[in-house]
PDB file of N, CA and C in Angstrom:
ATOM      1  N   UNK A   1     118.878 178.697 -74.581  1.00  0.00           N
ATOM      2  CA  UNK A   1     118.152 179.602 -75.445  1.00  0.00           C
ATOM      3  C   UNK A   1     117.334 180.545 -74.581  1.00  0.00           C
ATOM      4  N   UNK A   2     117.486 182.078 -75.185  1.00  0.00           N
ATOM      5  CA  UNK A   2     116.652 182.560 -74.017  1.00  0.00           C
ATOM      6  C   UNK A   2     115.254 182.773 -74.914  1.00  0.00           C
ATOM      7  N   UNK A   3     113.965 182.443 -73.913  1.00  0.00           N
ATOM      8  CA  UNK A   3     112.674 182.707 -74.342  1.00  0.00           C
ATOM      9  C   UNK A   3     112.108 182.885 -73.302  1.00  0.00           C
ATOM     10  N   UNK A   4     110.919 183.733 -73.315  1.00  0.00           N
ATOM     11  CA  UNK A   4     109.581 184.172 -72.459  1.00  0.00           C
ATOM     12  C   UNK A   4     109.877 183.064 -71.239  1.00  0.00           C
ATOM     13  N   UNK A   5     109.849 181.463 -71.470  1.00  0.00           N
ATOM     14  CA  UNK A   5     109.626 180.695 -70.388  1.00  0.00           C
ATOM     15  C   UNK A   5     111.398 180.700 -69.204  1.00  0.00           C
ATOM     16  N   UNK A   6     112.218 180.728 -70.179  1.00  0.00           N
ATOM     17  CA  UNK A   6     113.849 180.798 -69.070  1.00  0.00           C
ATOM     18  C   UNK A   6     114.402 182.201 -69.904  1.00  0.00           C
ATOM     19  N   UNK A   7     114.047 182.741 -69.201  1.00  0.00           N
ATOM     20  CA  UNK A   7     114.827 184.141 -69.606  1.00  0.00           C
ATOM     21  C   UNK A   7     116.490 184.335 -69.367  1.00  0.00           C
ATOM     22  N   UNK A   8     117.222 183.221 -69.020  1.00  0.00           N
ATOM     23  CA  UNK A   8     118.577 183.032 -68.551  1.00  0.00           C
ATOM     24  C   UNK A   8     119.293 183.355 -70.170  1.00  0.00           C
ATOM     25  N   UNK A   9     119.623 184.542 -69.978  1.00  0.00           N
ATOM     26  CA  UNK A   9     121.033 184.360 -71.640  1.00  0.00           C
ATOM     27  C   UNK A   9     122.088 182.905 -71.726  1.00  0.00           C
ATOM     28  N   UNK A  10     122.091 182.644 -72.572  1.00  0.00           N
ATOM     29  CA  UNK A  10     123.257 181.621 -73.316  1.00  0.00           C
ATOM     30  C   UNK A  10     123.719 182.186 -74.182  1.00  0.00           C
ATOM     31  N   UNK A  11     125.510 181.264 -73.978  1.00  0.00           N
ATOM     32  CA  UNK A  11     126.539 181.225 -75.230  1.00  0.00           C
ATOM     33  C   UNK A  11     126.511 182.547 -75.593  1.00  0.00           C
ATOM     34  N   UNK A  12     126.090 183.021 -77.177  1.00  0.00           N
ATOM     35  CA  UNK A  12     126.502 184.034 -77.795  1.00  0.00           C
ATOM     36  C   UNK A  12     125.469 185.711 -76.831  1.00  0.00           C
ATOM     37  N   UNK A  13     124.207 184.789 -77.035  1.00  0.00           N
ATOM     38  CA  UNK A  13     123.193 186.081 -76.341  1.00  0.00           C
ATOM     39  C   UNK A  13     123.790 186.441 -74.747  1.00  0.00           C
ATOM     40  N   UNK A  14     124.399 185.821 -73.915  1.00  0.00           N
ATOM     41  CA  UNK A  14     124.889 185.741 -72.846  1.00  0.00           C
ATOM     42  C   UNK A  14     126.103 186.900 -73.070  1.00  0.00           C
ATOM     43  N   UNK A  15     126.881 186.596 -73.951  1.00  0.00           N
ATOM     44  CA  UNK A  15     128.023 187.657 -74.231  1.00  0.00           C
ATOM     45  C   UNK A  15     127.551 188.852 -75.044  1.00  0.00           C
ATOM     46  N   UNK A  16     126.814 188.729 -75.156  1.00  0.00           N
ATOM     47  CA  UNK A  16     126.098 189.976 -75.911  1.00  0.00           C
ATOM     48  C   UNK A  16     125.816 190.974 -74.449  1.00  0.00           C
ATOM     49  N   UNK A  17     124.559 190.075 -73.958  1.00  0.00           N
ATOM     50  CA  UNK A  17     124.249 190.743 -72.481  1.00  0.00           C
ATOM     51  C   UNK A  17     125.194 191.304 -71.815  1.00  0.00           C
ATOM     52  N   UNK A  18     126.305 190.459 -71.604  1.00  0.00           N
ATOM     53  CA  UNK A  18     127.302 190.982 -70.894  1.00  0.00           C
ATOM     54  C   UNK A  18     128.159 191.682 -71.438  1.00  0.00           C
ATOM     55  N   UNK A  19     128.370 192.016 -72.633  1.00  0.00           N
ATOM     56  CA  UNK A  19     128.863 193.602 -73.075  1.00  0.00           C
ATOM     57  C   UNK A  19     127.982 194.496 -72.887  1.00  0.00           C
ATOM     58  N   UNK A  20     126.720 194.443 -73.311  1.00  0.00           N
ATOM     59  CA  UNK A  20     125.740 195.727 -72.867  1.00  0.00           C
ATOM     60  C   UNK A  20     125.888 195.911 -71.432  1.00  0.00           C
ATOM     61  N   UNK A  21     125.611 195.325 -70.696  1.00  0.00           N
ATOM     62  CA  UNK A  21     125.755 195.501 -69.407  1.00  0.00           C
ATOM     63  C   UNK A  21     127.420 196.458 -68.585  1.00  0.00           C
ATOM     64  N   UNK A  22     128.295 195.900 -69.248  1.00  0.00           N
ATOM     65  CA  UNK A  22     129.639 196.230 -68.972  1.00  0.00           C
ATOM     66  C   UNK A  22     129.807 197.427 -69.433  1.00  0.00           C
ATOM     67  N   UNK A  23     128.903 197.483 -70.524  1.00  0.00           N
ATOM     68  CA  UNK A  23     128.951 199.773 -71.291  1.00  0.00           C
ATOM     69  C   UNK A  23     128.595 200.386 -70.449  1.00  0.00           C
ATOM     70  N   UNK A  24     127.223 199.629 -69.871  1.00  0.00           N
ATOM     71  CA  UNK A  24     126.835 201.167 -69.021  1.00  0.00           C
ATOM     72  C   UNK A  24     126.412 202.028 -69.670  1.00  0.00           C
ATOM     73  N   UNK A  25     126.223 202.159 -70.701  1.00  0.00           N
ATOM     74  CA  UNK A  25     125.412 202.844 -71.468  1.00  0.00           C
ATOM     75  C   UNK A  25     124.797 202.257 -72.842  1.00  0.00           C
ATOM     76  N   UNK A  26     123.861 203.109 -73.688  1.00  0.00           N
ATOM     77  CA  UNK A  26     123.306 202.903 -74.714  1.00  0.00           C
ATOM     78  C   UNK A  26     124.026 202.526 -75.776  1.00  0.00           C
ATOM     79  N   UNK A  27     124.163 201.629 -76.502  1.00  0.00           N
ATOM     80  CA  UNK A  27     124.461 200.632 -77.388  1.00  0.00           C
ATOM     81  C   UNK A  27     123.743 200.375 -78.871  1.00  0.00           C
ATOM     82  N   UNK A  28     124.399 200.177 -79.493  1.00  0.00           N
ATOM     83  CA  UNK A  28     124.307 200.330 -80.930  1.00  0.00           C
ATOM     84  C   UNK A  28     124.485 199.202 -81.498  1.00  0.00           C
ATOM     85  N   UNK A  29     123.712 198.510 -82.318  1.00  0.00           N
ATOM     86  CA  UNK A  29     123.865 196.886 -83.060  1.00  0.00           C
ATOM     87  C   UNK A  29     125.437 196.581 -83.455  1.00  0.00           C
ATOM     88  N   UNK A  30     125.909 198.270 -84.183  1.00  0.00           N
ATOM     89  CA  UNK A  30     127.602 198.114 -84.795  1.00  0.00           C
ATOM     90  C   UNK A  30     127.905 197.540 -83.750  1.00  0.00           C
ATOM     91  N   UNK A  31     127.706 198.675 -82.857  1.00  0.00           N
ATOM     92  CA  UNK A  31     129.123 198.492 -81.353  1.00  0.00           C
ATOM     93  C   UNK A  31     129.158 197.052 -80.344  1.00  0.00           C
ATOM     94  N   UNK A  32     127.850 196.975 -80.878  1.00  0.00           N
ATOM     95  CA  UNK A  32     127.799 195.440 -80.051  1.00  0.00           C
ATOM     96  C   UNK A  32     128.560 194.337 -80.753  1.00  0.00           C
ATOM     97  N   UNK A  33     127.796 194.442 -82.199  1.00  0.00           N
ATOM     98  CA  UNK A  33     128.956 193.812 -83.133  1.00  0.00           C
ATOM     99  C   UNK A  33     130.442 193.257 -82.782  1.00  0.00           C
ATOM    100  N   UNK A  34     131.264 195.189 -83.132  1.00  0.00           N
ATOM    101  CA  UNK A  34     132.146 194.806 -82.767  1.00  0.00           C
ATOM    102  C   UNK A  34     133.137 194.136 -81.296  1.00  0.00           C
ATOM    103  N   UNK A  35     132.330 194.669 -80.384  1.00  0.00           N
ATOM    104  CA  UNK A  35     132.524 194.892 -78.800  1.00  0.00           C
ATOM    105  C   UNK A  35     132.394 193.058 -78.307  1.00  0.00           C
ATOM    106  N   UNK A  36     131.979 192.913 -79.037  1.00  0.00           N
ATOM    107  CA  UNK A  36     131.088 190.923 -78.642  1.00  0.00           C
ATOM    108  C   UNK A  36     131.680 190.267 -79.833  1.00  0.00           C
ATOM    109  N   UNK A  37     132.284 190.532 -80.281  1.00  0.00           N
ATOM    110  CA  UNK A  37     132.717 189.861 -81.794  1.00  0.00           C
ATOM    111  C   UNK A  37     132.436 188.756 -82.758  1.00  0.00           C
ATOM    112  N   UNK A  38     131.125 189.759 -83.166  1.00  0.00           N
ATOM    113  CA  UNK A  38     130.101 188.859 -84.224  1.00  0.00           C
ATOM    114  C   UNK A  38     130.495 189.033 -85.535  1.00  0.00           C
ATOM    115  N   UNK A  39     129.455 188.542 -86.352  1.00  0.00           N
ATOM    116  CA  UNK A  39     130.144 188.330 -87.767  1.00  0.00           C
ATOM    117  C   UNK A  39     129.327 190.073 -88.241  1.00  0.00           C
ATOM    118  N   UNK A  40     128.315 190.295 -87.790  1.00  0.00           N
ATOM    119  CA  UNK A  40     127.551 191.180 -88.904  1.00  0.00           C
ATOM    120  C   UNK A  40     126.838 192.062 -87.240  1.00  0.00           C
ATOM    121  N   UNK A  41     126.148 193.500 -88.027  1.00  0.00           N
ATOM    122  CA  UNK A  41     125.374 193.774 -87.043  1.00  0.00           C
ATOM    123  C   UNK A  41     123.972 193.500 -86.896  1.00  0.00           C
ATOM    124  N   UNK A  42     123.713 192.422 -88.204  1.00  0.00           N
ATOM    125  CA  UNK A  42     122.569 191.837 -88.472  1.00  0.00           C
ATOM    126  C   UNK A  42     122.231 191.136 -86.908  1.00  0.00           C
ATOM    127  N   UNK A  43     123.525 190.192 -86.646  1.00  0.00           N
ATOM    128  CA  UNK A  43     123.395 188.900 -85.652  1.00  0.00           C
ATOM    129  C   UNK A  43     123.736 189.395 -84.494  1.00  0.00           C
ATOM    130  N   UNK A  44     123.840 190.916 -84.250  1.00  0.00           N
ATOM    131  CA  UNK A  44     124.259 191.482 -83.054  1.00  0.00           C
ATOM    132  C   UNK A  44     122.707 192.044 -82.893  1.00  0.00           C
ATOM    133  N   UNK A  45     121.888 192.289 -83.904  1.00  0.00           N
ATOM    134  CA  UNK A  45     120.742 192.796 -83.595  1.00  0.00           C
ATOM    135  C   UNK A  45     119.932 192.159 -83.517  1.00  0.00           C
ATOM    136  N   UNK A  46     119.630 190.687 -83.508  1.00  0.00           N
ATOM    137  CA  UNK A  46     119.130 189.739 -83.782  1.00  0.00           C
ATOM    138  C   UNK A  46     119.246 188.779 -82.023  1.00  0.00           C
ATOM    139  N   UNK A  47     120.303 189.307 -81.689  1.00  0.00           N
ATOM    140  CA  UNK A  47     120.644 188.833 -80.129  1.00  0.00           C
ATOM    141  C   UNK A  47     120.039 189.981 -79.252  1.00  0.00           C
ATOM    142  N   UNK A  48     119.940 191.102 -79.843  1.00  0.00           N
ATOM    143  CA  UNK A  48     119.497 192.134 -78.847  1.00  0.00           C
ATOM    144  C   UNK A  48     118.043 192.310 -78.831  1.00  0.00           C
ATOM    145  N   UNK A  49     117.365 192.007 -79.950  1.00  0.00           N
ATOM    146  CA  UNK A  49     115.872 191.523 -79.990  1.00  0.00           C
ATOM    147  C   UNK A  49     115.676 190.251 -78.871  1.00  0.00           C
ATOM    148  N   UNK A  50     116.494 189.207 -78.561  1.00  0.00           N
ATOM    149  CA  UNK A  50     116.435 188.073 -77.675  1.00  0.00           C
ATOM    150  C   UNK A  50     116.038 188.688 -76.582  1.00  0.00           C
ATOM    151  N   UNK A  51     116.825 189.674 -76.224  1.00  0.00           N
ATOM    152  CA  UNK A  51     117.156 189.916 -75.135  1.00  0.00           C
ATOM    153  C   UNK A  51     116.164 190.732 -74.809  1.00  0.00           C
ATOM    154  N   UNK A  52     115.976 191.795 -75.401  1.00  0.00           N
ATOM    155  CA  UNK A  52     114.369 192.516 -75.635  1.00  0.00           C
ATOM    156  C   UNK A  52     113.129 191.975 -74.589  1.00  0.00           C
ATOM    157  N   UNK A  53     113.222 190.361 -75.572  1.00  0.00           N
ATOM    158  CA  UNK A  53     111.869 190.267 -75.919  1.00  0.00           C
ATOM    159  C   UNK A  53     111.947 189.682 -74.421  1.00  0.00           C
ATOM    160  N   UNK A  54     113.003 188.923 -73.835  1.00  0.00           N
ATOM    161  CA  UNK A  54     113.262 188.337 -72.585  1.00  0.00           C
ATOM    162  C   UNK A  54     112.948 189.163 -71.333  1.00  0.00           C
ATOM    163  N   UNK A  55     113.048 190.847 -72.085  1.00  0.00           N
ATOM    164  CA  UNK A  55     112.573 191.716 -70.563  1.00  0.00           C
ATOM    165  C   UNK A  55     114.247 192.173 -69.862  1.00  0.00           C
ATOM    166  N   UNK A  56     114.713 191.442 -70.554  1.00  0.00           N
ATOM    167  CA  UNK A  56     116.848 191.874 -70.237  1.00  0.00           C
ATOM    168  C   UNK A  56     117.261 193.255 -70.298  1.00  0.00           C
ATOM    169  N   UNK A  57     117.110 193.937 -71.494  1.00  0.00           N
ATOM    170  CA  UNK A  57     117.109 195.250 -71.872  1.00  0.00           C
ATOM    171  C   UNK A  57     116.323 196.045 -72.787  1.00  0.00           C
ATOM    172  N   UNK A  58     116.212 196.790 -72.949  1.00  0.00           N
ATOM    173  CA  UNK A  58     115.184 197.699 -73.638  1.00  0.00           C
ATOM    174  C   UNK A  58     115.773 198.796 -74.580  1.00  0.00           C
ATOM    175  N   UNK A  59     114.956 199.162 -75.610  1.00  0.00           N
ATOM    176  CA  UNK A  59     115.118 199.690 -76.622  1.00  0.00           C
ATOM    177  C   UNK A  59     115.093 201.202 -76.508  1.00  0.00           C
ATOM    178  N   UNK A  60     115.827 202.382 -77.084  1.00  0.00           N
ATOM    179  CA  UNK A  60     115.535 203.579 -76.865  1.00  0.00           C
ATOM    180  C   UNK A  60     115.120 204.116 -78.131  1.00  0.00           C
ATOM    181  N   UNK A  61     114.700 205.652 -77.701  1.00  0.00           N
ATOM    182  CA  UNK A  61     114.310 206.149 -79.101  1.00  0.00           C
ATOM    183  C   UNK A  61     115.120 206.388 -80.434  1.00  0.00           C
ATOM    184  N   UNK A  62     116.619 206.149 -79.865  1.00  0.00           N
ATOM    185  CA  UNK A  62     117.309 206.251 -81.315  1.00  0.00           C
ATOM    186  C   UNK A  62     117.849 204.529 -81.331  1.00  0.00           C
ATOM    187  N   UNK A  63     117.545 203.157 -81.254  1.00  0.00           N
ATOM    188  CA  UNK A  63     117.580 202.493 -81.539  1.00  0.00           C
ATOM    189  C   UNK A  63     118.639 201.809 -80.360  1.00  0.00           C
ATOM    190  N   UNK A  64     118.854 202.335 -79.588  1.00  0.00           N
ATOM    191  CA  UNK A  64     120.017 201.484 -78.653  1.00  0.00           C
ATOM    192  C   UNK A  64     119.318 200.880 -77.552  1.00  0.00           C
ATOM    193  N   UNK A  65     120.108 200.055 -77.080  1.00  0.00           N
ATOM    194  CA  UNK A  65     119.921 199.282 -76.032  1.00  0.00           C
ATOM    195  C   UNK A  65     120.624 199.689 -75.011  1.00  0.00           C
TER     196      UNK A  65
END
């Protein structure tokens, strides 16, 4: 699990990371969605808040990572 104390991604947040990372660019809850193959872009945005909050990646002004 990633939190404040092990910031290491797992399982699903791990493959999340590692599609953002592999774009190379700014990222979109859909595209992660589809790109990481989640059910919703609810749970794609919900992994990218993880990751956020972990200090992993960061948020821009139109909502991407």
């Amino acid at each position: 699990m990633t939190t404040v104390d092990n910031p290491e991604p797992e399982g699903t947040t791990l493959n999340v990371y590692s599609y953002v990372v592999k774009k190379g660019k700014p990222v979109g809850p859909r595209e992660v969605m589809r790109g990481a193959n989640l059910s919703s872009p609810s749970v794609a945005y919900w992994h990218l808040q993880k990751l956020e909050n972990a200090g992993l990646v960061e948020k821009n002004g139109t909502g991407e990572y």
